[in-house]
C-alpha atoms as a PDB file:
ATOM      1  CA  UNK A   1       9.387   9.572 -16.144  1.00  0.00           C
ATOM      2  CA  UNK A   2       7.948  10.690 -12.817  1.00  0.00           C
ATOM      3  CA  UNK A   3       8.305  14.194 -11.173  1.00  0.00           C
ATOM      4  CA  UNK A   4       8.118  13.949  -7.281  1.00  0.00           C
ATOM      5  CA  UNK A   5       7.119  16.596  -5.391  1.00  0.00           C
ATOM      6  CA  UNK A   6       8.112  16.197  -1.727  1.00  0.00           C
ATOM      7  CA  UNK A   7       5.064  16.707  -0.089  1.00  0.00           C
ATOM      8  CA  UNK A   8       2.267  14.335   0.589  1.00  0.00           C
ATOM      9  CA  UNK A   9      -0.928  14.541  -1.774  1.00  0.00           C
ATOM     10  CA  UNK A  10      -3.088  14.825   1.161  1.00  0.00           C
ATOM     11  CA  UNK A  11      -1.446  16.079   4.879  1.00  0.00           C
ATOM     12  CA  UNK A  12      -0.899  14.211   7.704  1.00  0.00           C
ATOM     13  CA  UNK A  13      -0.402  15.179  11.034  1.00  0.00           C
ATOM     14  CA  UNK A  14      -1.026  12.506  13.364  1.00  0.00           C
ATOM     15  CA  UNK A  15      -0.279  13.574  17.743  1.00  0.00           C
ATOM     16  CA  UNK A  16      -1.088  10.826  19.105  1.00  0.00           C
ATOM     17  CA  UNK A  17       0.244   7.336  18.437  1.00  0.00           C
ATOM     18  CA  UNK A  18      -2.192   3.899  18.174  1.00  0.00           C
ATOM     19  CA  UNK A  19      -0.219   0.327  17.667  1.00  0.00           C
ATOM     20  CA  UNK A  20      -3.184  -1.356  17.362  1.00  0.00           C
ATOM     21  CA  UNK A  21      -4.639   1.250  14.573  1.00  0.00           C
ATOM     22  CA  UNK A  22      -1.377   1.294  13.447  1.00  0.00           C
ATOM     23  CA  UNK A  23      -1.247  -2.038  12.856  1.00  0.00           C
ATOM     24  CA  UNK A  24      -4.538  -2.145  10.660  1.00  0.00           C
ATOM     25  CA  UNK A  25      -3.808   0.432   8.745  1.00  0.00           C
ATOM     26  CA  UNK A  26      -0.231  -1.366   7.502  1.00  0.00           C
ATOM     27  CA  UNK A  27      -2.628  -3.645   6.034  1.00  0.00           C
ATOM     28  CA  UNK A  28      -3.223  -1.144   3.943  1.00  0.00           C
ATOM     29  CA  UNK A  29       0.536  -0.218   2.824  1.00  0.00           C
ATOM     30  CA  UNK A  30       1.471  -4.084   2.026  1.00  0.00           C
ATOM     31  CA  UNK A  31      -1.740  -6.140   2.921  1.00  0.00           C
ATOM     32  CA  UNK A  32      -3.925  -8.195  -0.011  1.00  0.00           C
ATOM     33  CA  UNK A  33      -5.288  -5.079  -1.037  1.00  0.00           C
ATOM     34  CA  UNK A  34      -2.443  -2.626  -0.285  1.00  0.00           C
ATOM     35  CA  UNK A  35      -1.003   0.261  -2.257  1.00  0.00           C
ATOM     36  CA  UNK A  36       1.829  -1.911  -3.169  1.00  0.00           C
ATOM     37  CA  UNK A  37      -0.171  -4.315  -4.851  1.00  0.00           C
ATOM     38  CA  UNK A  38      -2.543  -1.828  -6.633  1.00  0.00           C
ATOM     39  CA  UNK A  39       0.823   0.124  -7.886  1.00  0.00           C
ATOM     40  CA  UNK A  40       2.719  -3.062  -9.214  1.00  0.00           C
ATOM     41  CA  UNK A  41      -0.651  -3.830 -10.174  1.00  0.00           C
ATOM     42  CA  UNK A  42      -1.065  -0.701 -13.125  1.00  0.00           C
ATOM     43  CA  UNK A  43       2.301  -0.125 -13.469  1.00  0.00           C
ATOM     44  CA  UNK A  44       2.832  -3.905 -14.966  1.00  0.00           C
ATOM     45  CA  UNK A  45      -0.069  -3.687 -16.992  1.00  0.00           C
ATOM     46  CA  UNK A  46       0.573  -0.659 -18.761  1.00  0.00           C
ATOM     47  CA  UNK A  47       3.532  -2.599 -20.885  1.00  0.00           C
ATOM     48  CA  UNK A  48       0.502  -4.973 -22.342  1.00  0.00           C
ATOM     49  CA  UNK A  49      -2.422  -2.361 -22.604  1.00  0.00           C
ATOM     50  CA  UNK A  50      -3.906  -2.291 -26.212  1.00  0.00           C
ATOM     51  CA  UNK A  51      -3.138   1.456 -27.082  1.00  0.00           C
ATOM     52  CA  UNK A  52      -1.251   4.508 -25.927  1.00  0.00           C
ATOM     53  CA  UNK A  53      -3.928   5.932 -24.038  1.00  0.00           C
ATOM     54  CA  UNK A  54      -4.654   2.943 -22.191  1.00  0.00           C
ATOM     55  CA  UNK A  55      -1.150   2.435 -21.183  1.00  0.00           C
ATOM     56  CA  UNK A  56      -0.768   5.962 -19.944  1.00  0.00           C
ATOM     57  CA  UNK A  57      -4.290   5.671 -18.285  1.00  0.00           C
ATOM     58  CA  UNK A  58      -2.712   3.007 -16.225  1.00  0.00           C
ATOM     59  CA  UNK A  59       0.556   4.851 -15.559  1.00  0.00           C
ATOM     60  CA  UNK A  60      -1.152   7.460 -14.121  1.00  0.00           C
ATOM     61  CA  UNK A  61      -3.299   5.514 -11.748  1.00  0.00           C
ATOM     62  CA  UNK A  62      -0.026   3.452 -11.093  1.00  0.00           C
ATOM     63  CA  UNK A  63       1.936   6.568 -10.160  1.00  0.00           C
ATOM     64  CA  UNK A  64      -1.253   7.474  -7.926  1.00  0.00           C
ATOM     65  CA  UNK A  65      -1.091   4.524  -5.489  1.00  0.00           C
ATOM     66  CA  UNK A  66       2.489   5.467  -5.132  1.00  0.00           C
ATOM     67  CA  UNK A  67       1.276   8.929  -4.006  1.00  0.00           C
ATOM     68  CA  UNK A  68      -1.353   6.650  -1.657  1.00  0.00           C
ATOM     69  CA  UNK A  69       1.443   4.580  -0.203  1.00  0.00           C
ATOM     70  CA  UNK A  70       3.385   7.527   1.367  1.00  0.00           C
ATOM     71  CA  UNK A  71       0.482   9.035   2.899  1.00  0.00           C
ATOM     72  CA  UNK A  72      -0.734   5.359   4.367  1.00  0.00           C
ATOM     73  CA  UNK A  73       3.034   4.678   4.755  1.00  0.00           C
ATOM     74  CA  UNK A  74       3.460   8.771   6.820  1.00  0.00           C
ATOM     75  CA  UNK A  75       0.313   7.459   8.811  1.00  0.00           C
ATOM     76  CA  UNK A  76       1.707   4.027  10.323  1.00  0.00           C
ATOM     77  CA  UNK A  77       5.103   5.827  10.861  1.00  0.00           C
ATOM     78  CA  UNK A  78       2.792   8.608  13.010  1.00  0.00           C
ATOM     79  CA  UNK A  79       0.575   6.105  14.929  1.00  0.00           C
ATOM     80  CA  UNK A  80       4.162   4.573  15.803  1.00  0.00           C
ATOM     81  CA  UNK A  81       6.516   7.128  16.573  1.00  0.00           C
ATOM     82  CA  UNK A  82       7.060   7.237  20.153  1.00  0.00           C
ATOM     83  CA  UNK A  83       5.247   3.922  21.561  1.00  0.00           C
ATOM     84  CA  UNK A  84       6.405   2.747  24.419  1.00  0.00           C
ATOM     85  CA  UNK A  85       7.286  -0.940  24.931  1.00  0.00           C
ATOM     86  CA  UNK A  86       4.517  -1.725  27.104  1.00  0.00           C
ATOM     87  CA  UNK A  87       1.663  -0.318  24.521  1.00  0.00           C
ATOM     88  CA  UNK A  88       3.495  -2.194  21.744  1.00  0.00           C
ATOM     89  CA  UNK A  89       3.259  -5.592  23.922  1.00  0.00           C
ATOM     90  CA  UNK A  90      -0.012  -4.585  24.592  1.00  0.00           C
ATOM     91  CA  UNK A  91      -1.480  -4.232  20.927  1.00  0.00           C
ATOM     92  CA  UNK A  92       0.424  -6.807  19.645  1.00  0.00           C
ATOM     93  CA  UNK A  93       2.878  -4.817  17.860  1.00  0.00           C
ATOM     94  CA  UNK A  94       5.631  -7.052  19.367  1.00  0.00           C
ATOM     95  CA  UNK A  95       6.271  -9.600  16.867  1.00  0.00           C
ATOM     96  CA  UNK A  96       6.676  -6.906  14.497  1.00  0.00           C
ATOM     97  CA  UNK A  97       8.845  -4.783  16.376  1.00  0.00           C
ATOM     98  CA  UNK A  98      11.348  -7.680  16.792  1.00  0.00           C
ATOM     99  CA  UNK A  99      11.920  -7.278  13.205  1.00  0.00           C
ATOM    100  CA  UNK A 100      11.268  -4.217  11.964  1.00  0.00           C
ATOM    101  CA  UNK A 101      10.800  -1.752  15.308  1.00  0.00           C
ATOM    102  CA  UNK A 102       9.041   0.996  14.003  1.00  0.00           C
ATOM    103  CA  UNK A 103      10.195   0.596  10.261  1.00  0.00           C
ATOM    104  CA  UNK A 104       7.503   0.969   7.986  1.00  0.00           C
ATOM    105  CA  UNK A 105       7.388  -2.650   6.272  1.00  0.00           C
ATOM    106  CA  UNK A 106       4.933  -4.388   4.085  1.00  0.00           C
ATOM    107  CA  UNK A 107       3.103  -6.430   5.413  1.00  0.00           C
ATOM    108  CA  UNK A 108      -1.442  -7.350   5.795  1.00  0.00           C
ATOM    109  CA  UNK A 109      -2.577  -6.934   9.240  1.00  0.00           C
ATOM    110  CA  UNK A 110      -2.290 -10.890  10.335  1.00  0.00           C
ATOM    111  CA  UNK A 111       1.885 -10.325   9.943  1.00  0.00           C
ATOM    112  CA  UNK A 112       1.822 -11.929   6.450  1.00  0.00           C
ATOM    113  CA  UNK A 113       4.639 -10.038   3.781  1.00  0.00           C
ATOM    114  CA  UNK A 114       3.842  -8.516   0.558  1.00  0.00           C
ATOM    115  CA  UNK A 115       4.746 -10.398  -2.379  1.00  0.00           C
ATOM    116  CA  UNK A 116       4.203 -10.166  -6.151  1.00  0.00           C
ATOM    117  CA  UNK A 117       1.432 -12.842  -5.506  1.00  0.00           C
ATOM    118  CA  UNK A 118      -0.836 -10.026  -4.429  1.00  0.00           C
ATOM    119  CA  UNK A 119      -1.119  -8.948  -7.836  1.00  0.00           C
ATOM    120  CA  UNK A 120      -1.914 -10.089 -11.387  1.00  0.00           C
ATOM    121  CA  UNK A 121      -0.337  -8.889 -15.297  1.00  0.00           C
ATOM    122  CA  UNK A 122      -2.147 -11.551 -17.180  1.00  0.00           C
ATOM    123  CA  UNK A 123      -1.568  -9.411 -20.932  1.00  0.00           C
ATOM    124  CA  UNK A 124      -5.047  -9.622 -22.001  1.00  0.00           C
ATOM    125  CA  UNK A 125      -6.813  -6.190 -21.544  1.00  0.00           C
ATOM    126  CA  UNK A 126     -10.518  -7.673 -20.499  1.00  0.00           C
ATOM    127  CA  UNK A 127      -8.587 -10.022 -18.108  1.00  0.00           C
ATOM    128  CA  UNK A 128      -6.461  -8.027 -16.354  1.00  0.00           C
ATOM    129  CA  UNK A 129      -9.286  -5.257 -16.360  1.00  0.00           C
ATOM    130  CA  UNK A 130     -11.628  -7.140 -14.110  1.00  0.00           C
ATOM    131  CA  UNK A 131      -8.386  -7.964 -11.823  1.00  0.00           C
ATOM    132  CA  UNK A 132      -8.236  -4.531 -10.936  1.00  0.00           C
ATOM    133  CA  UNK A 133     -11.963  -3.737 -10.568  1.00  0.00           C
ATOM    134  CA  UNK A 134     -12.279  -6.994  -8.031  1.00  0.00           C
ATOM    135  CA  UNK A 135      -8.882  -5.856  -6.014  1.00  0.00           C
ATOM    136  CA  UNK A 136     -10.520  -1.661  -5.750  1.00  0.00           C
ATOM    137  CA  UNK A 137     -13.905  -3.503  -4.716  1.00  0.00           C
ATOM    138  CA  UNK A 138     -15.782  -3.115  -7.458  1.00  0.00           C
ATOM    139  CA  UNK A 139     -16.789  -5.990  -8.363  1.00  0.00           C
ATOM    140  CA  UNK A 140     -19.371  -8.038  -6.173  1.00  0.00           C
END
């Protein structure tokens, strides 16, 4: 069970909007490596950890990149609010504005959409393990 507190982890206050840096930074909320991914990613493997601790280990980094995903998700709203259609033309915001205007929506910086393939729950501990340190970067 999860208690939310409604504020963010870490404040954002964004004045003055980007597209273009707005458009990175979604990468972030549904890209390859997004917060998405890395919270579907613990939260799946908790059910197959090897002991208690390990399983809530991996809840509590799972619940984590949730926290991550609303600030990354309050900073691409931010960058976005009030664009006007010539700066999203200009970044290249368009094609996402078609379909989603300003909507925060998961998807990696080149327009493709989050899916479950982003992430791996293979049910062996060592396995999944080094699945998680390559997709945080920690592994060379």
């Amino acid at each position: 069970m999860w208690n939310y507190e409604k504020r963010l982890q870490y404040p954002v206050n964004i004045k003055t909007s980007n597209a273009k840096l707005a458009q990175f930074i979604s990468s972030q909320y549904g890209g390859p490596d997004g917060e998405i991914g890395a919270s579907m990613r613990y939260l799946s493997q908790r059910f197959t950890a090897p002991n208690r601790m390990v399983a809530a280990v991996l809840n509590d980094v799972g619940t984590e990149e949730l926290a991550h995903l609303e600030i990354v998700s309050t900073i691409v709203h931010q960058l976005t609010k009030d664009l006007s259609m010539e700066e999203i033309e200009n970044s290249g915001l368009g094609p996402y504005y078609i379909d989603h205007t300003v909507g925060i929506w998961p998807q990696a910086a080149g327009g493709v959409p989050f899916n479950a393939c982003e992430f791996q729950s293979k049910g062996d501990p060592i396995t999944d393990l080094f699945e998680d340190l390559a997709a945080e970067g920690a592994i060379v």
